[in-house]
Protein backbone atom coordinates (compact mmCIF):
# COMPACT_ATOMS: atom_id res chain seq x y z
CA UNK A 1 -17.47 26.80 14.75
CA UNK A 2 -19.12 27.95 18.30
CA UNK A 3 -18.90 25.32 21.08
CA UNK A 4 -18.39 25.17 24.29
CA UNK A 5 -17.38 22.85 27.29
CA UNK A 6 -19.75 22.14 30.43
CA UNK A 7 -18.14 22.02 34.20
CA UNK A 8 -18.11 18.40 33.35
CA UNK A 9 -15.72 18.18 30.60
CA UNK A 10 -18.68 17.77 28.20
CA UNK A 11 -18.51 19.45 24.36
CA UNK A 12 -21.37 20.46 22.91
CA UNK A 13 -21.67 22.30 19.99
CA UNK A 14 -23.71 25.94 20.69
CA UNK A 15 -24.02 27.60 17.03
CA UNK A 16 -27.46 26.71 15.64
CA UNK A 17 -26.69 26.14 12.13
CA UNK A 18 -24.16 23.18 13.23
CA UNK A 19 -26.22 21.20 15.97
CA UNK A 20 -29.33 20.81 13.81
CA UNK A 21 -27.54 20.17 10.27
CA UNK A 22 -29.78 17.53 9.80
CA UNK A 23 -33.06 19.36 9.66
CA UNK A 24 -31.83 22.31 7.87
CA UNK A 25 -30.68 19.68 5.11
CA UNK A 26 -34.49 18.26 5.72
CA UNK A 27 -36.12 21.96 5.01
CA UNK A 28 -34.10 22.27 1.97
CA UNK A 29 -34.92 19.00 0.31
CA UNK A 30 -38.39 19.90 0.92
CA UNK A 31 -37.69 23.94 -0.13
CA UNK A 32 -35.72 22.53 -3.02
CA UNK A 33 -38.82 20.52 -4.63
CA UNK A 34 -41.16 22.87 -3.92
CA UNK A 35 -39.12 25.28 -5.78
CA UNK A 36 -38.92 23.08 -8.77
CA UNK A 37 -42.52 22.74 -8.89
CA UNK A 38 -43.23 26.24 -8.55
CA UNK A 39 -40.29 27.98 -10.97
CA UNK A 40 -39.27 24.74 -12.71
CA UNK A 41 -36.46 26.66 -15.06
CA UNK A 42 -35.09 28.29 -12.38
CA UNK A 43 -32.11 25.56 -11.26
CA UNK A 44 -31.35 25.52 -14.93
CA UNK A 45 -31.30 28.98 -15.95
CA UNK A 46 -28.94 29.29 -13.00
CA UNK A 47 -26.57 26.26 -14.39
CA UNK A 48 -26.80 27.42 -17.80
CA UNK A 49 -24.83 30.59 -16.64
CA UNK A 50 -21.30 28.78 -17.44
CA UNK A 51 -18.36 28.84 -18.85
CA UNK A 52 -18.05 27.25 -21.89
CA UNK A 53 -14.78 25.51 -23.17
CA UNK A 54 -15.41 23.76 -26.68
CA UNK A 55 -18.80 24.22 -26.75
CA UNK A 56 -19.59 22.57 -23.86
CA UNK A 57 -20.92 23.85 -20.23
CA UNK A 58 -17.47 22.87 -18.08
CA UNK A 59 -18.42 25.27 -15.08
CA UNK A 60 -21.49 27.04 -13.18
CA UNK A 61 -20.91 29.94 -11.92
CA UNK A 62 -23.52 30.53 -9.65
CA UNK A 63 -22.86 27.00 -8.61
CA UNK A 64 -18.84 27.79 -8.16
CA UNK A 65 -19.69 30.77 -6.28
CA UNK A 66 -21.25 29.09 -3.88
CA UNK A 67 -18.82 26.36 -3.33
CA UNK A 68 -16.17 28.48 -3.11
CA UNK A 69 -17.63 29.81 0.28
CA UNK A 70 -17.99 26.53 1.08
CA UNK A 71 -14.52 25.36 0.69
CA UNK A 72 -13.28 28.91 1.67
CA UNK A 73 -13.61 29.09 5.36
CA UNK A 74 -12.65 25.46 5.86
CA UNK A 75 -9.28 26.13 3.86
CA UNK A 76 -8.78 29.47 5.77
CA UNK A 77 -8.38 27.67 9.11
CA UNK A 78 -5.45 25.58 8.21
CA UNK A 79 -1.92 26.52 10.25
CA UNK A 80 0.32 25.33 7.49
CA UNK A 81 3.30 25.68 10.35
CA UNK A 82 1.23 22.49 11.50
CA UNK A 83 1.47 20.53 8.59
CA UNK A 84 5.62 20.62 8.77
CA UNK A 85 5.39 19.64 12.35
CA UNK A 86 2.87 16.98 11.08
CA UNK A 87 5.88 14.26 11.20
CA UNK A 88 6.07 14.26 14.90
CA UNK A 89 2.82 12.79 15.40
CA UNK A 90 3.72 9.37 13.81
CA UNK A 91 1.11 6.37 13.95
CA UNK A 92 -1.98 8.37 13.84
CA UNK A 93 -0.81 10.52 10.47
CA UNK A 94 0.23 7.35 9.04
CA UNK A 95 -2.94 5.30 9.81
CA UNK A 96 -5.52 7.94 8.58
CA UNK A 97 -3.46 8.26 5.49
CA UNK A 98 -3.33 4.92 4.71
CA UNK A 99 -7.06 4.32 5.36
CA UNK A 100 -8.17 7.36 3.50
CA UNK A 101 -5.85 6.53 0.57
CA UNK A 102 -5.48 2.89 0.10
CA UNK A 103 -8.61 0.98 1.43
CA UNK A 104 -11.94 3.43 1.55
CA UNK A 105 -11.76 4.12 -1.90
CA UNK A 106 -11.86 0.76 -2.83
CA UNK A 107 -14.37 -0.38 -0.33
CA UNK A 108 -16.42 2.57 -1.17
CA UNK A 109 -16.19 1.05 -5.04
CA UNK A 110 -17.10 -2.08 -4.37
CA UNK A 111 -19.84 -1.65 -1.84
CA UNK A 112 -21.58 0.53 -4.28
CA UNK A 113 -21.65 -1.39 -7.13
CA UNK A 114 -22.87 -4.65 -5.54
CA UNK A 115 -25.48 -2.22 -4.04
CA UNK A 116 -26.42 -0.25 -6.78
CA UNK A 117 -25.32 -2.57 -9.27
CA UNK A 118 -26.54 -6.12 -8.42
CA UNK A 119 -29.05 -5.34 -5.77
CA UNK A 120 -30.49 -2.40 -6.17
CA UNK A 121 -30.58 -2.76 -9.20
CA UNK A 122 -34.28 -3.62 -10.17
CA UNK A 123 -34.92 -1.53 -7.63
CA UNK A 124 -33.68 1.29 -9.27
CA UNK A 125 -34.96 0.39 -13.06
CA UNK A 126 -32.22 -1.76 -14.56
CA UNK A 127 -32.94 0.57 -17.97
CA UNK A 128 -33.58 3.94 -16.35
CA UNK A 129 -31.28 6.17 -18.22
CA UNK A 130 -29.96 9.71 -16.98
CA UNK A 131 -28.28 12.57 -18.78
CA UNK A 132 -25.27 14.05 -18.13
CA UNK A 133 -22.87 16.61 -19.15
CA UNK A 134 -19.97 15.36 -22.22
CA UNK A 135 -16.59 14.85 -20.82
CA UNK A 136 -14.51 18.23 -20.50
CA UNK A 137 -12.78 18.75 -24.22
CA UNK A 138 -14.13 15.60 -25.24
CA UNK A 139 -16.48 16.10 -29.05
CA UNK A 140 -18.34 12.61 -29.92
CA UNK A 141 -20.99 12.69 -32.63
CA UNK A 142 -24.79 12.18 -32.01
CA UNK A 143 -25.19 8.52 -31.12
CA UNK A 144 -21.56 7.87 -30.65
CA UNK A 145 -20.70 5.46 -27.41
CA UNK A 146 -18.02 6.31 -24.73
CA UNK A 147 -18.26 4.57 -21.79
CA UNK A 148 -21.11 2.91 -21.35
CA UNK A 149 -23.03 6.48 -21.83
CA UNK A 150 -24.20 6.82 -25.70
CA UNK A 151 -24.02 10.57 -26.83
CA UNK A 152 -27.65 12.36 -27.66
CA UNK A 153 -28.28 15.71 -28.43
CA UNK A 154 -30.83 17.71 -25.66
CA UNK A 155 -31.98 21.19 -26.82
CA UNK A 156 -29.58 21.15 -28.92
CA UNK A 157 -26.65 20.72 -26.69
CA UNK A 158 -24.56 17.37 -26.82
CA UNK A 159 -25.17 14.88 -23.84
CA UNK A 160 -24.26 11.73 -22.37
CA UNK A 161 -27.03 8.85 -21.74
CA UNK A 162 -25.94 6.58 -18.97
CA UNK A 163 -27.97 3.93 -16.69
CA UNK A 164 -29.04 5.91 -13.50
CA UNK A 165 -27.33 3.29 -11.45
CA UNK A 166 -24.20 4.20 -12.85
CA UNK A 167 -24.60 7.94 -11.69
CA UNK A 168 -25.63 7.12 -8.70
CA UNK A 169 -22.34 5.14 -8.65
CA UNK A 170 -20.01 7.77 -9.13
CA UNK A 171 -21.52 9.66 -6.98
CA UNK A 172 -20.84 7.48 -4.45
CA UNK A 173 -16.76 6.86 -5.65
CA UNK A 174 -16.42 10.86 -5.60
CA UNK A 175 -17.62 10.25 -1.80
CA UNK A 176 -15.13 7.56 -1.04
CA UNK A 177 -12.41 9.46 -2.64
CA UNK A 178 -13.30 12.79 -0.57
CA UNK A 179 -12.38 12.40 3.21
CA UNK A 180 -13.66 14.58 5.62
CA UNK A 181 -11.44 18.16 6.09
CA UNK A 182 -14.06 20.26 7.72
CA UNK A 183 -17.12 18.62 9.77
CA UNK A 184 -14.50 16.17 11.26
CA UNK A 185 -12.95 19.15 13.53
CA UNK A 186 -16.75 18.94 15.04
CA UNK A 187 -16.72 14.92 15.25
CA UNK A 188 -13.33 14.98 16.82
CA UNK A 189 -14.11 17.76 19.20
CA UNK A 190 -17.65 15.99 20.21
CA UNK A 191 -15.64 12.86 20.93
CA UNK A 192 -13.17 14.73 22.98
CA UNK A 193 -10.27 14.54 20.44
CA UNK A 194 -6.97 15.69 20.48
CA UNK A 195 -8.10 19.19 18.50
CA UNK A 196 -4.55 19.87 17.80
CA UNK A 197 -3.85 16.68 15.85
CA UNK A 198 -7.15 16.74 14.01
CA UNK A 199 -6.22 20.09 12.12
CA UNK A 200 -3.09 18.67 11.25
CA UNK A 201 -4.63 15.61 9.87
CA UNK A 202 -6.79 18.00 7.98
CA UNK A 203 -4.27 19.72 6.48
CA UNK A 204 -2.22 17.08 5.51
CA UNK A 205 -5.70 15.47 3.69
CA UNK A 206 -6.52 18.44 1.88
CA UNK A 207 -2.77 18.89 0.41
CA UNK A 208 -2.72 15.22 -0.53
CA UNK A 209 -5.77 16.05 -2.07
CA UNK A 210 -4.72 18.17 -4.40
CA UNK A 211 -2.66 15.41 -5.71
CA UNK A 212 -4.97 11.82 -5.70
CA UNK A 213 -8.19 13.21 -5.72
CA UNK A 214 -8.17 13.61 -9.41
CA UNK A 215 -5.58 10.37 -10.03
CA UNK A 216 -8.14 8.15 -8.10
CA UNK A 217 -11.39 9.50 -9.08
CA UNK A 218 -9.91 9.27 -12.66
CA UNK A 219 -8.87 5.29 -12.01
CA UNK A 220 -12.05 4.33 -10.47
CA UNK A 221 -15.23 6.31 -12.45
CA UNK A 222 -12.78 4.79 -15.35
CA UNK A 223 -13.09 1.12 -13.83
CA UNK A 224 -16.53 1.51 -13.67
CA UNK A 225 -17.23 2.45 -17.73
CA UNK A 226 -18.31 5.70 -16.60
CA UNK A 227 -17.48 8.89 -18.82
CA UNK A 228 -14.85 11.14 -17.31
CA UNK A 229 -11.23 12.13 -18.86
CA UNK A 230 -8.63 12.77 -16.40
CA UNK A 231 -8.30 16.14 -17.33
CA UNK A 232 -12.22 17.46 -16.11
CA UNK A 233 -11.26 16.07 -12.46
CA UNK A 234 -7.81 17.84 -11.83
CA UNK A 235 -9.80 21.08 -13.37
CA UNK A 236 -12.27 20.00 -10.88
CA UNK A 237 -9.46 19.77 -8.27
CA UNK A 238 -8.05 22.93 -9.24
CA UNK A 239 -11.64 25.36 -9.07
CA UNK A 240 -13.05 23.47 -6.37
CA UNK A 241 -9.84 22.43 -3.88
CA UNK A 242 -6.33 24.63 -5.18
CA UNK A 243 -8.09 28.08 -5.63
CA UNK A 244 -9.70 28.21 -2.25
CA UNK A 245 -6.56 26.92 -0.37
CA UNK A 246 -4.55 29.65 -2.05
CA UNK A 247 -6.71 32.30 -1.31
CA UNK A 248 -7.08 30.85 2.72
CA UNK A 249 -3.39 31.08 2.56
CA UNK A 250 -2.99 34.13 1.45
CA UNK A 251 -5.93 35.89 3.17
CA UNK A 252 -4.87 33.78 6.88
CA UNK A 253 -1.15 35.60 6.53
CA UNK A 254 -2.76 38.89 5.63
CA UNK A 255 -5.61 39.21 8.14
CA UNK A 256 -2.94 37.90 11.14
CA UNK A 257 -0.55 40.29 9.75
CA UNK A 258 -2.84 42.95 10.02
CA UNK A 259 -5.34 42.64 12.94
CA UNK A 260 -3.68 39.36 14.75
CA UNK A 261 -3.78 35.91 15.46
CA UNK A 262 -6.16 36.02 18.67
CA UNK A 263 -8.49 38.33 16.26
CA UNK A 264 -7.84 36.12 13.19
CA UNK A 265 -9.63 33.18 15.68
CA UNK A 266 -11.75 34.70 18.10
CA UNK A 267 -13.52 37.35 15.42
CA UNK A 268 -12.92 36.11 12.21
CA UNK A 269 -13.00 32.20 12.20
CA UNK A 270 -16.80 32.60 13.76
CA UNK A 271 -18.44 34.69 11.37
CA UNK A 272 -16.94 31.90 8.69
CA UNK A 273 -19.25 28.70 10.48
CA UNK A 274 -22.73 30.08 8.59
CA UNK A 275 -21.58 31.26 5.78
CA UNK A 276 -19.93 27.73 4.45
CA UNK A 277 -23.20 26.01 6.37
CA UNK A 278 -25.43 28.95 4.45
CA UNK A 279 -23.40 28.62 1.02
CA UNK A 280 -23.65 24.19 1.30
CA UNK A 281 -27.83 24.64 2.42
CA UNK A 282 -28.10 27.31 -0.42
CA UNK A 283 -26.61 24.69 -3.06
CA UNK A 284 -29.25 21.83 -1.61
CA UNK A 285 -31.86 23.93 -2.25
CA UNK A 286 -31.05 24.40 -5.82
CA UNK A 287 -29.91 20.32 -6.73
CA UNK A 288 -33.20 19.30 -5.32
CA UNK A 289 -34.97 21.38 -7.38
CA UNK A 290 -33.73 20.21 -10.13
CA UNK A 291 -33.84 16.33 -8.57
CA UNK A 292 -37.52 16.57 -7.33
CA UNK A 293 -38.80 15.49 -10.19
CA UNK A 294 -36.76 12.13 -9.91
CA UNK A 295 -37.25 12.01 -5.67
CA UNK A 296 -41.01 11.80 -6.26
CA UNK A 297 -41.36 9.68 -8.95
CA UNK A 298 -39.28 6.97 -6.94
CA UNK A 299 -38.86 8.30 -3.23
CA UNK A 300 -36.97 5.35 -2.33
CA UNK A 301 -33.91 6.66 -4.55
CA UNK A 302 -32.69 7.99 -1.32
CA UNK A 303 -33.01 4.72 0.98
CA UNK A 304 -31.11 2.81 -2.26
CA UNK A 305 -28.44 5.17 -2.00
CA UNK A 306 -27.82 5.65 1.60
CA UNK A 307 -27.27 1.98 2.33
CA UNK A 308 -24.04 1.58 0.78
CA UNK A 309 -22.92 4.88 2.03
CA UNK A 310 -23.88 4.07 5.85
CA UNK A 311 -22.29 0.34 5.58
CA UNK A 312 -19.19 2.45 3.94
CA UNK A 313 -19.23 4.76 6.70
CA UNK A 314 -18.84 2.06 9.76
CA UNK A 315 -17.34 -0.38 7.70
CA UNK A 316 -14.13 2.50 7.43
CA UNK A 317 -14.52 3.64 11.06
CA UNK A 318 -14.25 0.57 12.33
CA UNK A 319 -11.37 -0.46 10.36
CA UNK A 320 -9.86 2.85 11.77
CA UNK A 321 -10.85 2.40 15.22
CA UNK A 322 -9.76 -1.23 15.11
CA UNK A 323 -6.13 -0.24 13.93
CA UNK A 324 -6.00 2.59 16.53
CA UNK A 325 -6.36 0.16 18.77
CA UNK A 326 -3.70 -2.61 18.02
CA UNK A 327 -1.29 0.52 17.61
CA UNK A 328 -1.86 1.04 20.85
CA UNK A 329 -2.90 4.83 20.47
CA UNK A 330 -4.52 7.15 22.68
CA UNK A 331 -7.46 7.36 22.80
CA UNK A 332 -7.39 11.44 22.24
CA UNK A 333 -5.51 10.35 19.22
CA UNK A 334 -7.44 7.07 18.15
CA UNK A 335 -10.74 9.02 17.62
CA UNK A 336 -10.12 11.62 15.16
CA UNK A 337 -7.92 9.37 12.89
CA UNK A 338 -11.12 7.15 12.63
CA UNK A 339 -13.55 9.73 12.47
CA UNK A 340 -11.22 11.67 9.55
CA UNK A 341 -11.89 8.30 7.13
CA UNK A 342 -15.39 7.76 8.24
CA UNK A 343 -17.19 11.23 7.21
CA UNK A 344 -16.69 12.66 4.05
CA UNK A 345 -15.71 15.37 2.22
CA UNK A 346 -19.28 16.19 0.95
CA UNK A 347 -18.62 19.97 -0.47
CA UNK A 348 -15.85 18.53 -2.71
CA UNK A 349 -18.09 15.99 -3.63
CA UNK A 350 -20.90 17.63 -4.62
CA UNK A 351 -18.73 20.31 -6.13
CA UNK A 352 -16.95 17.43 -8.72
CA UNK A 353 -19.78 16.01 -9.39
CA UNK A 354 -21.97 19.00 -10.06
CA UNK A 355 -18.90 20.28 -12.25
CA UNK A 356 -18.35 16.49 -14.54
CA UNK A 357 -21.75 15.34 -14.66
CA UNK A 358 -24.61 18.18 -13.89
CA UNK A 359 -26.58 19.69 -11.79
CA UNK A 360 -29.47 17.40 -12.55
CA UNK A 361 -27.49 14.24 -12.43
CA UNK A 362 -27.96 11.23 -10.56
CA UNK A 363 -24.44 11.44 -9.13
CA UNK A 364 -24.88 14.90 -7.99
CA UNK A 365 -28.30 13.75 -6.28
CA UNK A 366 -26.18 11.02 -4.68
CA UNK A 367 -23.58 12.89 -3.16
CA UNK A 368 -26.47 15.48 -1.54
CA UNK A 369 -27.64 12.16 0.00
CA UNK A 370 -23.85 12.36 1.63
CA UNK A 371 -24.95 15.05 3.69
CA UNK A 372 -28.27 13.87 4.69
CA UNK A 373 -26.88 10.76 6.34
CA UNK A 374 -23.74 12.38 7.55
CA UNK A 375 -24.64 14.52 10.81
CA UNK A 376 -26.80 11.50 12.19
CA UNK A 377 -24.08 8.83 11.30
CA UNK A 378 -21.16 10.84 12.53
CA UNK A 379 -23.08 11.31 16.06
CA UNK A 380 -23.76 7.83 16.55
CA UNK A 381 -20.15 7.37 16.04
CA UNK A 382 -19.18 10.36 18.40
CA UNK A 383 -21.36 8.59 21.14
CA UNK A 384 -19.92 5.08 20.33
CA UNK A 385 -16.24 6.49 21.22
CA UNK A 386 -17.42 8.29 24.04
CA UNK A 387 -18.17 4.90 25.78
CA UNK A 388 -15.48 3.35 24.46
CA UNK A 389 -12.72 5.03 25.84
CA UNK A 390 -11.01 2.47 28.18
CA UNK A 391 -10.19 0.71 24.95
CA UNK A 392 -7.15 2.47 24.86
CA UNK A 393 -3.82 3.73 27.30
CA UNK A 394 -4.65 6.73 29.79
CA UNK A 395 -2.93 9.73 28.76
């Protein structure tokens, strides 16, 4: 990522793609319905190119491709020489685990379904129905129920009917079970973080990942009667999360080994920033064409979904923030371990969802909405800490 710091200790971030996120997510809403009404196959010839595992559609590969240079350059930048020293930093490992692990999952649960669920509901059409993809290895007959989804037959392929709340619902839980490993090294350095303890914290999320990502998202989209073995979100977890942290591994020792560590940072790590921005704008484009159908038919979808997500969002930093502060933290310190719970993990999400329920699902529509309330969210946080740093010891 390109920033830079002003004579007056100020960080702002220089590369385009990062400081005006929020409108190139705008432009590719709009590119992405437009595209739907002009080539309306096109999204779905592109999903259809998958690889199919008992008859079923399990992953895109247009659609992995794509996430993998997401997830690619974030993974790339982790020093796992960090992660060992991890231990030394104490409270503030230890709090953003604990918050990212043990309460915004279940916040994020439960302020989504009494949103979407109760009152929302009407809002949303209490018998809208969506369609989404069978369960991984999972063969029901036509009209069979699992779930609360009943099992149809679409072009003569075997799908899931669900209520649309309910997709928009896991949507949200594959949010809350995602924190932030990539756009939170922006928040934290905006807020004048302690950099150094923010890439360990992301490192030590992404590895713990690996292991309760799929045991939570499992739990909870299970709670909720919604149609998902265990087994499609650790495959999910293992194409989306494992295969790009081996391969930043392995391609981090090889490129230091061969050109250097200050040409490993100062040359590689930049030309990285738009190609995981490019690769996430590039998905957008092709969810909302397949979503604009749904968008304009009930516009307000989006304001329905993002409520629950922005309550989740302050609701966790706060929390964070809050517990910083009684711990008696720095504030270098206190900042990026509430910022680390707050944002999400939106590639992952939209990667898990695209992967379990379809590209033309409500719950990959709601994790897209993620990233449109993100960048403006996070900033309003950034600013809040800012003026709030006398909360906390001098260094």
């Amino acid at each position: 990522m390109s920033k830079e710091v002003s004579p007056a200790g100020e960080r702002k971030m220089t590369s385009i793609f990062e400081r005006y996120l929020t409108l190139w997510v705008g432009l590719c809403i709009i590119g992405g319905i437009m595209l739907g009404k002009i080539a309306p196959n096109f999204a779905k010839t592109l999903d259809d190119m998958s690889i199919i595992v008992n008859g079923a559609p399990v992953v895109s590969i247009p659609i992995a491709i794509c996430l993998f240079f997401m997830m690619y350059p974030i993974m790339v930048k982790i020093d796992f020489t960090s992660v060992v020293r991890a231990g030394r930093s104490g409270k503030p490992v230890f709090l953003t685990l604990f918050i990212n692990w043990c309460v915004k999952p279940f916040t994020m649960y439960a302020l989504a379904l009494l949103f979407l669920g109760v009152l929302f509901k009407g809002f949303i059409g209490a018998e809208a129905l969506d369609l989404v993809k069978m369960p991984f290895g999972l063969d029901l007959p036509v009209g069979a129920q699992h779930g609360s989804g009943t099992v149809v037959l679409v072009e003569g392929l075997k799908m899931l009917q669900i209520p649309l709340w309910r997709s928009y619902f896991a949507g949200c839980i594959l949010l809350g079970i995602a924190p932030c490993t990539a756009m939170v090294l922006v928040w934290g350095y905006l807020a004048r973080g302690n950099d150094g303890l923010t890439l360990v914290m992301v490192a030590i999320n992404s590895l713990t990942m690996l292991v309760l990502y799929g045991v939570l998202g499992g739990f909870l989209l299970g709670v909720g009667k919604l149609p998902v073995p265990w087994q499609a979100l650790l495959l999910s977890v293992g194409v989306y999360v494992a295969l790009p942290l081996v391969a930043g591994y392995l391609s981090r020792r090889w490129i230091i080994a061969a050109k250097g560590e200050e040409w490993f940072k100062e040359k590689f790590l930049h030309v990285l920033t738009p190609i995981t921005i490019g690769a996430l704008l590039l998905t957008l484009v092709l969810l909302f064409s397949f979503k604009g159908e749904v968008i304009l038919a009930n516009p307000l979808t989006i304001v329905w979904i993002s409520i629950p997500l922005f309550l989740q969002t302050v609701f966790i930093f706060a929390i964070g923030y809050g517990a910083a502060k009684l711990l008696k933290l720095r504030y270098e310190d206190a900042a990026p371990a509430a910022m680390i719970g707050a944002s999400n993990h939106f590639e992952v999400a939209i990667a898990t969802s695209v992967m379990l329920f379809g590209l033309s699902s409500g719950a990959a529509l709601a994790t897209v909405v993620g990233v449109l309330i993100e960048v403006p969210v996070m900033l309003m946080l950034v600013g809040f800490c800012k003026r709030t740093t006398g909360w906390f010891p001098a260094r």
